[in-house]
C-alpha atoms as a PDB file:
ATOM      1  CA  UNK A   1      24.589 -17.680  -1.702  1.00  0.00           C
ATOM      2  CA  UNK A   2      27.229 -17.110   1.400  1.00  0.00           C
ATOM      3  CA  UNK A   3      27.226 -14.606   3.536  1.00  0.00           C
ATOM      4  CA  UNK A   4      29.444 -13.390   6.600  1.00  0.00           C
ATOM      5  CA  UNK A   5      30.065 -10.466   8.885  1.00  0.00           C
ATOM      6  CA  UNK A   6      31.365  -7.020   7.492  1.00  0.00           C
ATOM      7  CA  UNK A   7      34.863  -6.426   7.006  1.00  0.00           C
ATOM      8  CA  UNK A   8      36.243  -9.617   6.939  1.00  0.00           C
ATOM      9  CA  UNK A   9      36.744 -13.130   5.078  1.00  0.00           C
ATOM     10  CA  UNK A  10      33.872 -15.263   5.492  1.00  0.00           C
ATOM     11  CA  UNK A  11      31.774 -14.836   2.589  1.00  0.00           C
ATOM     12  CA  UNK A  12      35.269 -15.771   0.209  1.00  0.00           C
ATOM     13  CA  UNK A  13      35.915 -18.470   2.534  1.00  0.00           C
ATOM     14  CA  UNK A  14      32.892 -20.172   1.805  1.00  0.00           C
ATOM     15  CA  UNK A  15      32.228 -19.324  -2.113  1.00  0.00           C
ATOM     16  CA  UNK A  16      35.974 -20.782  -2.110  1.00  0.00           C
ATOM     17  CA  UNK A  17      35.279 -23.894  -0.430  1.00  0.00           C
ATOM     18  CA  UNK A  18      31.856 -24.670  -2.177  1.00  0.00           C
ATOM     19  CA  UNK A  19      34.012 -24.010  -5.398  1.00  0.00           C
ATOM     20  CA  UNK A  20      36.364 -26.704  -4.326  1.00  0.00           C
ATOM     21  CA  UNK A  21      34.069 -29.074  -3.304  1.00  0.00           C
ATOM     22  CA  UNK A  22      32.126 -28.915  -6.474  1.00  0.00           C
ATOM     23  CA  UNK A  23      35.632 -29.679  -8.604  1.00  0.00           C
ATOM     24  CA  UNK A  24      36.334 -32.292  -6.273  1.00  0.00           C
ATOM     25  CA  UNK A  25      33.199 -33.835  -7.284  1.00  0.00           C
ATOM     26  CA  UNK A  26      33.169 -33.010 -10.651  1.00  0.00           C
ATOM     27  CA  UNK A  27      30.546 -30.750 -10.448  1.00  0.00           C
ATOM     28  CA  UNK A  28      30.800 -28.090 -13.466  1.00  0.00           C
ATOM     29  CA  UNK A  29      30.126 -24.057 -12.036  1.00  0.00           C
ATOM     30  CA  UNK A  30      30.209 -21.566 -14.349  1.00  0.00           C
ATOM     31  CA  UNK A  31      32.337 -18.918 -13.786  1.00  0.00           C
ATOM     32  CA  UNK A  32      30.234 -15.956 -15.733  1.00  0.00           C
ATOM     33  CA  UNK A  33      27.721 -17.053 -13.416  1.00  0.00           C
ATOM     34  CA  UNK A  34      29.852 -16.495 -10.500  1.00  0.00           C
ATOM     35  CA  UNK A  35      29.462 -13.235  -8.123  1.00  0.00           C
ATOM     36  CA  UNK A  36      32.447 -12.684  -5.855  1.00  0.00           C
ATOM     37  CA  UNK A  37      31.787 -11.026  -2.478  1.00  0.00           C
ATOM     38  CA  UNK A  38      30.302  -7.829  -2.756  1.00  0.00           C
ATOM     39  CA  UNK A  39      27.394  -5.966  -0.863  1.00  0.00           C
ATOM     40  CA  UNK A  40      24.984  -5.890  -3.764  1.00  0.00           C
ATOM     41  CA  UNK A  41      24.056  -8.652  -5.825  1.00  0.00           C
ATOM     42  CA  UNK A  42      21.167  -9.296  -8.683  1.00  0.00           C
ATOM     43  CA  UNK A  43      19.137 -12.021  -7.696  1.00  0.00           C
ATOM     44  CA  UNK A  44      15.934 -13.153  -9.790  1.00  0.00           C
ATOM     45  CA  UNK A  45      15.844  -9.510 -11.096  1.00  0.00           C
ATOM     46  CA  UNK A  46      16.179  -8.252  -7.920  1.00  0.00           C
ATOM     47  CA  UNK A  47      18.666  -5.634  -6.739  1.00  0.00           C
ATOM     48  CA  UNK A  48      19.761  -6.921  -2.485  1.00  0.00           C
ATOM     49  CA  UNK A  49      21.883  -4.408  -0.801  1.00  0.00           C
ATOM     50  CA  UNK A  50      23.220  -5.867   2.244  1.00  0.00           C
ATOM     51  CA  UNK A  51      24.511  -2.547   3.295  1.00  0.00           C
ATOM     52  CA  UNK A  52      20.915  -0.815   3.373  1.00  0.00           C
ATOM     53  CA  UNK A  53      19.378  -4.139   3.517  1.00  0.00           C
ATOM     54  CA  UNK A  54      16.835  -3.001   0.569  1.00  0.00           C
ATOM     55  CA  UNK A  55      16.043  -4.789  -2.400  1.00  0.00           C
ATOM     56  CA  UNK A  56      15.044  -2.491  -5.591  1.00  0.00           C
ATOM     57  CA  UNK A  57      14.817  -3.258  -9.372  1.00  0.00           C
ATOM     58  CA  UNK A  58      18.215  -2.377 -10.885  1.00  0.00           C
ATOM     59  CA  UNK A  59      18.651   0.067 -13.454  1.00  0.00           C
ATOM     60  CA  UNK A  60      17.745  -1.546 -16.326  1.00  0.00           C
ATOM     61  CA  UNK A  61      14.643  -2.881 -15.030  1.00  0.00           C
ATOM     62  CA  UNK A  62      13.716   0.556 -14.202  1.00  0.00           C
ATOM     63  CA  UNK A  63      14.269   2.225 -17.726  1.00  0.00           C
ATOM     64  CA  UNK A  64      12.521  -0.902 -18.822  1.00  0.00           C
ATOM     65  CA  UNK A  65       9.383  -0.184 -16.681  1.00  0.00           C
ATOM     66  CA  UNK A  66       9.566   3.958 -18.056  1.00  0.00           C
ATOM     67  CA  UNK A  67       9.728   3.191 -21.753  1.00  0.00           C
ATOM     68  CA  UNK A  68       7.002   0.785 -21.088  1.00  0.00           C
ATOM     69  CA  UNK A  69       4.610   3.755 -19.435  1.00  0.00           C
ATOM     70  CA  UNK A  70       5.847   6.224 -21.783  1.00  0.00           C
ATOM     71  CA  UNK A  71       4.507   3.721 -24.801  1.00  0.00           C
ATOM     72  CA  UNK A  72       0.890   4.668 -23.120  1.00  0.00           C
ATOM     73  CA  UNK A  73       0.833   8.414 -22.707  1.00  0.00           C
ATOM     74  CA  UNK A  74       0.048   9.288 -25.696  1.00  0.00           C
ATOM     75  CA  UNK A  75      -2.113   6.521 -27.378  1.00  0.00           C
ATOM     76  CA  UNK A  76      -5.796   6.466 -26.804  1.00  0.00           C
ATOM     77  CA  UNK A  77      -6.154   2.579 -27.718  1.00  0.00           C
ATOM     78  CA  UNK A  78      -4.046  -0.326 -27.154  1.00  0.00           C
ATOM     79  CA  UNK A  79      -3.770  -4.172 -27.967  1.00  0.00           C
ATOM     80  CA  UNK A  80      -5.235  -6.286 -24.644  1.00  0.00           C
ATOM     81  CA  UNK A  81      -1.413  -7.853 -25.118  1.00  0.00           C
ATOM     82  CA  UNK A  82       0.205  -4.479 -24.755  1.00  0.00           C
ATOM     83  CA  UNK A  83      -1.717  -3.903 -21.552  1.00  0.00           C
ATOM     84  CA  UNK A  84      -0.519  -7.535 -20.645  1.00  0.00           C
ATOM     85  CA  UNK A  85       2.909  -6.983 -20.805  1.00  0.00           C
ATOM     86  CA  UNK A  86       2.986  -3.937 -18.847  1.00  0.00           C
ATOM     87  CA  UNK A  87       0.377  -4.892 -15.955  1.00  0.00           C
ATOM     88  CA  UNK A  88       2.727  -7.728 -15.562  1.00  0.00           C
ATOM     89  CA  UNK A  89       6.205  -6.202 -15.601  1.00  0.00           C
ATOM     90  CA  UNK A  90       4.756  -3.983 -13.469  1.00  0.00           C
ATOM     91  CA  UNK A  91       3.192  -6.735 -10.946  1.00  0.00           C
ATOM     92  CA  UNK A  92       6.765  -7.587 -11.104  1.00  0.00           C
ATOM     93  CA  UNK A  93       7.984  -4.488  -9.993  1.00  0.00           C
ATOM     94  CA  UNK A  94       5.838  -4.189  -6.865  1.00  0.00           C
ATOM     95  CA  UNK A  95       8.258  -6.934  -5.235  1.00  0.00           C
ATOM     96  CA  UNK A  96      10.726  -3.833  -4.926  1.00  0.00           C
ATOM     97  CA  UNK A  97       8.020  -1.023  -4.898  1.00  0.00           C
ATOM     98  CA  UNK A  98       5.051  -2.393  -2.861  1.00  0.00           C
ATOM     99  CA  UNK A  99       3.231   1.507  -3.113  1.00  0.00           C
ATOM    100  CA  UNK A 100       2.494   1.172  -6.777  1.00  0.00           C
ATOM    101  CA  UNK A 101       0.316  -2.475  -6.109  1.00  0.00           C
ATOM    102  CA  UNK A 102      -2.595  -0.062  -5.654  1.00  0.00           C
ATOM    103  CA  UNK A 103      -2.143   1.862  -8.847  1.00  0.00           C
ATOM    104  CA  UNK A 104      -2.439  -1.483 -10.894  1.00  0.00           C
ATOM    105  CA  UNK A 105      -6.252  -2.143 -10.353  1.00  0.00           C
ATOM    106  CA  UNK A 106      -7.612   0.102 -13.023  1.00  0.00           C
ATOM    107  CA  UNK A 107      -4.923  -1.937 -15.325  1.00  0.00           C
ATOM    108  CA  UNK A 108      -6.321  -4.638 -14.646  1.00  0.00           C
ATOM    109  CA  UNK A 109      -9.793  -3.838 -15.118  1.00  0.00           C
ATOM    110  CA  UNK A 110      -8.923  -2.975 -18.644  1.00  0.00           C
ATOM    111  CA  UNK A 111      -7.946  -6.854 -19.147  1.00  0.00           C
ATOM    112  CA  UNK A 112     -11.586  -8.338 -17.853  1.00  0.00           C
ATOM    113  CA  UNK A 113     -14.149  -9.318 -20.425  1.00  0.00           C
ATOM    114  CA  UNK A 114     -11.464  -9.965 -23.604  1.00  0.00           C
ATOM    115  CA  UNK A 115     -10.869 -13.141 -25.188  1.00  0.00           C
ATOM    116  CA  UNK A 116      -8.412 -11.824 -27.646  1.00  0.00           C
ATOM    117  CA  UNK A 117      -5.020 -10.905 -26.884  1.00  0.00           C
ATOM    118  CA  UNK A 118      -5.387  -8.262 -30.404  1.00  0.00           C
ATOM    119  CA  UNK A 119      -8.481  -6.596 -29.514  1.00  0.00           C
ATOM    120  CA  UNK A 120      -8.312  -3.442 -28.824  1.00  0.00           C
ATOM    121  CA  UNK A 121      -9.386  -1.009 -25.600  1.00  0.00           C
ATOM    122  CA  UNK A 122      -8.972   2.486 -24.349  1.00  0.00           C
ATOM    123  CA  UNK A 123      -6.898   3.818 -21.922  1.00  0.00           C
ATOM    124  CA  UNK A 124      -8.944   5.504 -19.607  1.00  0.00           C
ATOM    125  CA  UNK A 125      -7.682   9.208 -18.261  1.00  0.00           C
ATOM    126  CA  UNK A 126      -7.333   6.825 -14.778  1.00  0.00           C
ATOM    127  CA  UNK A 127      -4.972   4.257 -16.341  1.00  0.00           C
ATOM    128  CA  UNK A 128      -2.714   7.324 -17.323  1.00  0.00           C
ATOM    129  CA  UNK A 129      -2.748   8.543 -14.143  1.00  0.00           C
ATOM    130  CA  UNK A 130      -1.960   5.720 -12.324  1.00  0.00           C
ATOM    131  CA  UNK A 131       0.487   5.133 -14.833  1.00  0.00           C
ATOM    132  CA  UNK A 132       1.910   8.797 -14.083  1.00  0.00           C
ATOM    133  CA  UNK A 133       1.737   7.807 -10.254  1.00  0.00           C
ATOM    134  CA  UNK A 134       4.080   4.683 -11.396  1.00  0.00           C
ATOM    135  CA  UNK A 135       6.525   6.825 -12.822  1.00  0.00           C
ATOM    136  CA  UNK A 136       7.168   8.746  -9.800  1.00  0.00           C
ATOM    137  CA  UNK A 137       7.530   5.725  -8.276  1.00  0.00           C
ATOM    138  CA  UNK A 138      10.146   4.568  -9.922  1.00  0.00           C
ATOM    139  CA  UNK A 139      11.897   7.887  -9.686  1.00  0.00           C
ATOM    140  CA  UNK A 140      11.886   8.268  -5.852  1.00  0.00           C
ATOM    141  CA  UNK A 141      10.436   5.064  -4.233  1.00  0.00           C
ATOM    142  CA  UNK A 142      12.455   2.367  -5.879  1.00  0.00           C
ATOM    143  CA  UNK A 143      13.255   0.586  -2.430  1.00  0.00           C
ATOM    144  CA  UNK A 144      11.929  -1.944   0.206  1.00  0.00           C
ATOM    145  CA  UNK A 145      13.555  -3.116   3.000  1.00  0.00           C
ATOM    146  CA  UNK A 146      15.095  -6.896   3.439  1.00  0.00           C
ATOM    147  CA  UNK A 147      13.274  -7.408   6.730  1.00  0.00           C
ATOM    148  CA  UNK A 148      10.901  -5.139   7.559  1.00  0.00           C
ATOM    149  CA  UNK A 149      10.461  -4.038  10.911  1.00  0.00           C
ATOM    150  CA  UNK A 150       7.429  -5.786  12.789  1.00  0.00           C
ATOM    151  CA  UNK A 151       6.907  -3.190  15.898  1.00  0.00           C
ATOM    152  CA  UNK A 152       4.130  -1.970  14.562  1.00  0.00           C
ATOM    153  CA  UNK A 153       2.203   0.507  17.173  1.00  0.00           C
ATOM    154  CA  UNK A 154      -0.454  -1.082  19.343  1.00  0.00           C
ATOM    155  CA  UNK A 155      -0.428  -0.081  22.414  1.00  0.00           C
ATOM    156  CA  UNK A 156      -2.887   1.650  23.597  1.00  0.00           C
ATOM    157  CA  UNK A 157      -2.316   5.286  22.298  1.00  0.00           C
ATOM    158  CA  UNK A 158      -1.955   4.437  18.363  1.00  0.00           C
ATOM    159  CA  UNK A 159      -4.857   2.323  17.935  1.00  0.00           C
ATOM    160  CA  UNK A 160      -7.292   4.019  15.902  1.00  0.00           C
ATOM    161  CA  UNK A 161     -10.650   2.697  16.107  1.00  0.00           C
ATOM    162  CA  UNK A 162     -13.573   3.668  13.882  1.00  0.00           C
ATOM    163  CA  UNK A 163     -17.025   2.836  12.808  1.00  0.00           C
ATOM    164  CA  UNK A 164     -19.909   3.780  10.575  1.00  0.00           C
ATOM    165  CA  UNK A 165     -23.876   3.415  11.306  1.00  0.00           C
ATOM    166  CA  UNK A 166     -26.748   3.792   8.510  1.00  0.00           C
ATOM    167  CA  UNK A 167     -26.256   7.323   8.827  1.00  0.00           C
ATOM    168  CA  UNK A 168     -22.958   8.157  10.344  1.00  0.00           C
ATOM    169  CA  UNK A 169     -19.481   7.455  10.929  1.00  0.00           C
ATOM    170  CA  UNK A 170     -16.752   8.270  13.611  1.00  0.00           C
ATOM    171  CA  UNK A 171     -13.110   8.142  14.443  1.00  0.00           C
ATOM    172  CA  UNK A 172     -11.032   7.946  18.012  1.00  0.00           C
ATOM    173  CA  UNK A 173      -7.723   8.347  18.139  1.00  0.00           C
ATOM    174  CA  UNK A 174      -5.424   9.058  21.883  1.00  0.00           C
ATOM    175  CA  UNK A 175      -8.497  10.945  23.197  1.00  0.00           C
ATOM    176  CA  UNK A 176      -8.934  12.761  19.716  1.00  0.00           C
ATOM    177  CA  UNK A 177     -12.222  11.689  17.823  1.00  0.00           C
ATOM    178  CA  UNK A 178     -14.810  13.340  15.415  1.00  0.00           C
ATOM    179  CA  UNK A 179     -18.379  12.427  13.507  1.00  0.00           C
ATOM    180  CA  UNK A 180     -19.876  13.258  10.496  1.00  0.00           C
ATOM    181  CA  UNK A 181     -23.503  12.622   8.873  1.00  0.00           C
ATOM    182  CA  UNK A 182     -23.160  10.589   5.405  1.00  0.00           C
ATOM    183  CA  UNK A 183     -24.998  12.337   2.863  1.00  0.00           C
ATOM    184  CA  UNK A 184     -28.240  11.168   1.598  1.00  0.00           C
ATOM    185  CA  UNK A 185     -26.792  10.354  -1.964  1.00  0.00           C
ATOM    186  CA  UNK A 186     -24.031   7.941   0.130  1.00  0.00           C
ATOM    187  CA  UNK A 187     -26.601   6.329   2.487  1.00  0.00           C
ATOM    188  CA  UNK A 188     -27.596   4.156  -0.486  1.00  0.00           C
ATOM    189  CA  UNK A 189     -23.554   3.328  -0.851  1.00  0.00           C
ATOM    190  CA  UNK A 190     -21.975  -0.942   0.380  1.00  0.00           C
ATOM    191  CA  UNK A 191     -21.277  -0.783   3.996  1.00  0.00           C
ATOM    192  CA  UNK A 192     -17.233  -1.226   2.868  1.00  0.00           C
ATOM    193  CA  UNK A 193     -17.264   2.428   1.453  1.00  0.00           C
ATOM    194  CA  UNK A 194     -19.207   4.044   4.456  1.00  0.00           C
ATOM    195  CA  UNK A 195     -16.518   1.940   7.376  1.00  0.00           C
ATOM    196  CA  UNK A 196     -13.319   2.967   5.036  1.00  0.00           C
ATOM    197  CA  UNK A 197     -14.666   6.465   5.019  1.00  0.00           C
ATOM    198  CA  UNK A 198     -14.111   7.817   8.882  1.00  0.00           C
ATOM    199  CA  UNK A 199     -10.299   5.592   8.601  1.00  0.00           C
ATOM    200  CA  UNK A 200      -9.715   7.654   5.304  1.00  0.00           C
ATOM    201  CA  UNK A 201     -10.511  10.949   7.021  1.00  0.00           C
ATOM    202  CA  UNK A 202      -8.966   9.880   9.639  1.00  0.00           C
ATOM    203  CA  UNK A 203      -5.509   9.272   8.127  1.00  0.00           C
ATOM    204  CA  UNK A 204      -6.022  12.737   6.182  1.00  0.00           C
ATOM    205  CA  UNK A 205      -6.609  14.579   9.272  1.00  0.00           C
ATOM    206  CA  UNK A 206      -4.102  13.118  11.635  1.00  0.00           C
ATOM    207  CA  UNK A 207      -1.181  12.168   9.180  1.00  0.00           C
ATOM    208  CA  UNK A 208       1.542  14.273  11.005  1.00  0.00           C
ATOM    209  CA  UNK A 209       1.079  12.609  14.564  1.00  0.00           C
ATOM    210  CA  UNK A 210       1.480   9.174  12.195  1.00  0.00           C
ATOM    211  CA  UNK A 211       4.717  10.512  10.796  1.00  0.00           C
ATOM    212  CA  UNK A 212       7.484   7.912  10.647  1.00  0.00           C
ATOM    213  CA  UNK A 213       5.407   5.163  12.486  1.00  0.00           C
ATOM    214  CA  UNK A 214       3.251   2.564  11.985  1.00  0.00           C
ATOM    215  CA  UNK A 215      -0.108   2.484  12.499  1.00  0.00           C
ATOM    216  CA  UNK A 216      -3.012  -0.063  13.111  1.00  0.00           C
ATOM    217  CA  UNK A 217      -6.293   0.554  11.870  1.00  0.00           C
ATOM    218  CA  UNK A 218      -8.942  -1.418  14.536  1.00  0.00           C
ATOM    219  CA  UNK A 219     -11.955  -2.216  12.782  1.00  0.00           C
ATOM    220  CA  UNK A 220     -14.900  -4.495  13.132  1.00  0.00           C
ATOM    221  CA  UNK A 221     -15.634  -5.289   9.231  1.00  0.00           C
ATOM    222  CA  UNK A 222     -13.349  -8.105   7.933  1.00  0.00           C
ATOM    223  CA  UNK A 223     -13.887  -6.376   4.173  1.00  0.00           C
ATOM    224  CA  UNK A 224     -12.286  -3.345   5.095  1.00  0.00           C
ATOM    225  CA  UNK A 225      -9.503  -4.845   7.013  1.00  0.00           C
ATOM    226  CA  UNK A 226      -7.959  -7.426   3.738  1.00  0.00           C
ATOM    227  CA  UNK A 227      -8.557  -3.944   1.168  1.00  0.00           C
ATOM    228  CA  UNK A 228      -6.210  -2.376   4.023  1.00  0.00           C
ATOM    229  CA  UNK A 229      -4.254  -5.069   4.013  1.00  0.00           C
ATOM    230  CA  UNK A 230      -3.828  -5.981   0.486  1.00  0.00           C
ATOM    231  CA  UNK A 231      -4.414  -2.361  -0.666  1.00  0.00           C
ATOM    232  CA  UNK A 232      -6.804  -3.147  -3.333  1.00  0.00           C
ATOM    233  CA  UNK A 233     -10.232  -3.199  -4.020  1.00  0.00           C
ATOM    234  CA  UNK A 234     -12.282  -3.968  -7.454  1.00  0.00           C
ATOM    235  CA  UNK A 235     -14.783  -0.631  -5.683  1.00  0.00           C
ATOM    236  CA  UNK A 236     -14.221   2.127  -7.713  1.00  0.00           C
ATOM    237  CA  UNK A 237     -14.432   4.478  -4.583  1.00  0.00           C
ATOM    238  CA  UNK A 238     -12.749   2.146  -2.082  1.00  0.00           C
ATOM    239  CA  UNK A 239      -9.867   2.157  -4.234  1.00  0.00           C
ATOM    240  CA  UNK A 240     -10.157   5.724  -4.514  1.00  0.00           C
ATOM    241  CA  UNK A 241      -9.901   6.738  -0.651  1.00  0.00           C
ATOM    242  CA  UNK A 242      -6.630   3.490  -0.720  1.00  0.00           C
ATOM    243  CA  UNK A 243      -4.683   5.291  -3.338  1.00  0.00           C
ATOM    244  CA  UNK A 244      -4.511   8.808  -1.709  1.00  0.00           C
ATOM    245  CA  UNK A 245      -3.847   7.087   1.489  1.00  0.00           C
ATOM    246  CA  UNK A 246      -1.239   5.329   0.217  1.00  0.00           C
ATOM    247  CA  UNK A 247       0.356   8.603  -1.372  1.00  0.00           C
ATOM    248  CA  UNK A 248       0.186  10.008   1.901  1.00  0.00           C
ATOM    249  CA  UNK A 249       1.526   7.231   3.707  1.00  0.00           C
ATOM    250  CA  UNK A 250       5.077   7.412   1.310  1.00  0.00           C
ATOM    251  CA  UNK A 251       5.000  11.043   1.763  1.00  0.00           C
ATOM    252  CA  UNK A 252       5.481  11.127   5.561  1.00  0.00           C
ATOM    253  CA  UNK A 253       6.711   7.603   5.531  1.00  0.00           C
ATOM    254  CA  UNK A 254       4.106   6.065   6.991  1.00  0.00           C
ATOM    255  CA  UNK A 255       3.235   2.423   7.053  1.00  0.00           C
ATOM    256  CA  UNK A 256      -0.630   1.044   8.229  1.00  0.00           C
ATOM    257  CA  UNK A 257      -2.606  -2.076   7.945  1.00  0.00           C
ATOM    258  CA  UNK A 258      -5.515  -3.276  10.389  1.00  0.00           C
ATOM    259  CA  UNK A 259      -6.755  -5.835  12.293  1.00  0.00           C
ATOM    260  CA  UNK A 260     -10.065  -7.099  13.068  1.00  0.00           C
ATOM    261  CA  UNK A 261     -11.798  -5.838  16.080  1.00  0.00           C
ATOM    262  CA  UNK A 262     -15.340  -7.775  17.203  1.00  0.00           C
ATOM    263  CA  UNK A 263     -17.950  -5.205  17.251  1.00  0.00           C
ATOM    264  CA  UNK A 264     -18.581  -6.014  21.214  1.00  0.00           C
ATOM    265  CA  UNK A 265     -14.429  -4.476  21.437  1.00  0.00           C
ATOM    266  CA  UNK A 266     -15.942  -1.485  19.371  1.00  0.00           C
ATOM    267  CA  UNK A 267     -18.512   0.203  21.292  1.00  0.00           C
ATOM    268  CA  UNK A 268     -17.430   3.779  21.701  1.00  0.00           C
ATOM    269  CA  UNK A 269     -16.563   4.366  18.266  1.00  0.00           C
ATOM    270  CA  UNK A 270     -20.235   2.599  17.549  1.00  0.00           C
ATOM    271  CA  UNK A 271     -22.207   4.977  20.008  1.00  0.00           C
ATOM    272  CA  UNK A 272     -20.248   7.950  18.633  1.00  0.00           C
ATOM    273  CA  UNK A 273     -21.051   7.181  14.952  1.00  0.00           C
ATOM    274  CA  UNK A 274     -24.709   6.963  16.228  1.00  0.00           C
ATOM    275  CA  UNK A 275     -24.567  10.119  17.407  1.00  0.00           C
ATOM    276  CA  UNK A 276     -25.128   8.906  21.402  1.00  0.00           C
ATOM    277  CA  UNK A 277     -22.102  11.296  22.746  1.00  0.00           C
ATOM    278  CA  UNK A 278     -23.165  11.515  26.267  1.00  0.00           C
ATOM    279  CA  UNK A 279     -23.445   7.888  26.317  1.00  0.00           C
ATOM    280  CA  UNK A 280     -19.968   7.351  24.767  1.00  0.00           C
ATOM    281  CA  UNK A 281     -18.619   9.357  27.428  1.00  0.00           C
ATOM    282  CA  UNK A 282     -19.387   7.072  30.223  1.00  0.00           C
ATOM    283  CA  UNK A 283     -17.770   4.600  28.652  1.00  0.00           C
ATOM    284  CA  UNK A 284     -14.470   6.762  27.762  1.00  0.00           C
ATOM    285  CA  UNK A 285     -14.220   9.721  29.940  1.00  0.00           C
ATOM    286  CA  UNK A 286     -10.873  10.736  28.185  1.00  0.00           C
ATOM    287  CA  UNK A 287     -11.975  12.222  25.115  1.00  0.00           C
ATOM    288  CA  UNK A 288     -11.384  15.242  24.554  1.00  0.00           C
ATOM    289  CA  UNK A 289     -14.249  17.709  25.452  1.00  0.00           C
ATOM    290  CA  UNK A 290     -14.593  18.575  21.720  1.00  0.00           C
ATOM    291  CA  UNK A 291     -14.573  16.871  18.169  1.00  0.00           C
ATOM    292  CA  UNK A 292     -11.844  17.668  16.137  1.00  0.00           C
ATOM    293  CA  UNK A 293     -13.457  19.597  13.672  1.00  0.00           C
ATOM    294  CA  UNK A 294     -13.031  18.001   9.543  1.00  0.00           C
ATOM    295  CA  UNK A 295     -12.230  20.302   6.937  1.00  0.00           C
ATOM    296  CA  UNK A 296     -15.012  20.032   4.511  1.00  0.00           C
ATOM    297  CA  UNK A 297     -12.067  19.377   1.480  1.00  0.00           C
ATOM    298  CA  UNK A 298     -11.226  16.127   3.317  1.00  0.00           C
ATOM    299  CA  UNK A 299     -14.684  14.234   3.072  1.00  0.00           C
ATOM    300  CA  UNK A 300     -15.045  12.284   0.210  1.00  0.00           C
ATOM    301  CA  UNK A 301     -18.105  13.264  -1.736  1.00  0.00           C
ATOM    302  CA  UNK A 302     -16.907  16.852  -1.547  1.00  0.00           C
ATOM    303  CA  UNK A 303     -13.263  16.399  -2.686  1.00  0.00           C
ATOM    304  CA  UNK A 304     -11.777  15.584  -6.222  1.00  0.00           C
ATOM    305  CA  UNK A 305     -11.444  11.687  -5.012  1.00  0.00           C
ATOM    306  CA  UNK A 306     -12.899  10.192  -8.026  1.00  0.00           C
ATOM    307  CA  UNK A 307     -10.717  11.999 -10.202  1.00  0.00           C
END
């Protein structure tokens, strides 16, 4: 590949000189093979505009990936192959549309457990609606960029620390913080799902001041931060609480991850998730004077999040 500056001769300089070199040599190039200079090529399957510097799958590749979801909306079984084919176009696809990585896990779990490429298994309501998620997708979201940007936001007022005790959790965000009791039925639920919870309510309940940013989630258990990272989990309701927060984060164009925070770095969100508020105070006098109150539709166990 050759490249040069915009609006003038340097990428035909070079593709001509590599072309002479190679006849000088001997060296056969085929010419059907051969791209002049343009500012968007197909590489590997791969659509690169160097004018947007984004790289999306090109239009065949995208009615390719449709037909292929549309061949599961309205069959209730399917070969293990079938399910093969399309899990792994689709893998595929998330080199150009990283959002729809999450929405591939319940795919997946279809495959585990079958030593037969013919057998047979259901496609789950889930599936389909991941599937659906996929479509729109491909419809709106068919775009990454070339080099994303890497000023992400962590100074001081967009980190968002959080935490979760036996009983509770909490969130902090630029003086802005709240805390919530788990219910019994959760207390009995892995540590992962009760320190993902306050960072999912969190994202719910601040998205607009995350708007067209990108945020860092701070938090002290290493599981949480690579399910953030990697946006997928094989938890049922850890992958749950990732796929809205991933829908929300394309909606307002949002971008997050996290890093790891030792829990020594973590104390106020720690006292505040044990309830200890006065205590937390003397350790952070700005916080606000009052929790930002949660909308009941927002926690977990009382919203549609399994659906």
């Amino acid at each position: 590949m050759f490249f040069g500056h915009p609006s003038t001769n340097e990428s035909l300089s070079g593709i001509n000189s590599f072309l002479a070199l190679s006849e000088s040599i001997g060296m056969p190039v085929k010419s059907q093979k051969t791209v002049w200079p343009c500012t968007s090529i197909e590489l590997h399957s791969i659509l690169f505009n160097s004018v947007t510097m984004t790289m999306s799958l090109p239009p065949d590749k995208v009615v390719k990936a449709k037909l292929l979801i549309d061949s599961l909306f309205k069959k209730r079984k399917v070969k293990v192959k079938v399910i093969q084919q399309i899990h792994s176009f689709l893998n595929f696809a998330c080199r150009a549309v990283p959002p729809g990585r999450p929405f591939l896990r319940r795919l997946a779990d279809l495959l585990i457990g079958h030593k037969s490429n013919n057998h047979f298994v259901r496609v789950s309501k889930e599936c389909i609606k991941d599937l659906q998620a996929w479509y729109y997708f491909l419809c709106h979201f068919n775009s990454t960029p070339i080099l994303p940007p890497v000023d992400w936001k962590v100074d001081v007022n967009w980190r968002l620390y959080s935490d979760a005790s036996g009983k509770g959790f909490a969130s902090i965000f630029a003086g802005k913080w709240f805390m919530g009791k788990f219910p019994p039925h959760w207390l009995s639920k892995s540590i992962a799902v009760k320190e993902l919870t306050p960072i999912y309510v969190s994202f719910c309940l601040w998205i607009k001041h995350f708007k067209n940013t990108k945020i860092v989630f701070l938090v002290d258990n290493l599981s949480v931060v690579y399910i953030l990272r990697s946006k997928t989990s094989r938890d049922l309701i850890l992958m749950s609480m990732v796929r809205k927060m991933v829908v929300l984060a394309m909606l307002n164009n949002v971008q997050f991850s996290a890093l790891h925070v030792p829990g020594r770095h973590n104390v106020i969100a720690d006292l505040i998730s044990r309830f200890q508020v006065s205590k937390a105070r003397t350790w952070a006098p700005w916080l606000e004077d009052k929790p930002t109150i949660v909308p009941r539709k927002l926690l977990p166990w009382h919203s549609s999040l399994l659906e």
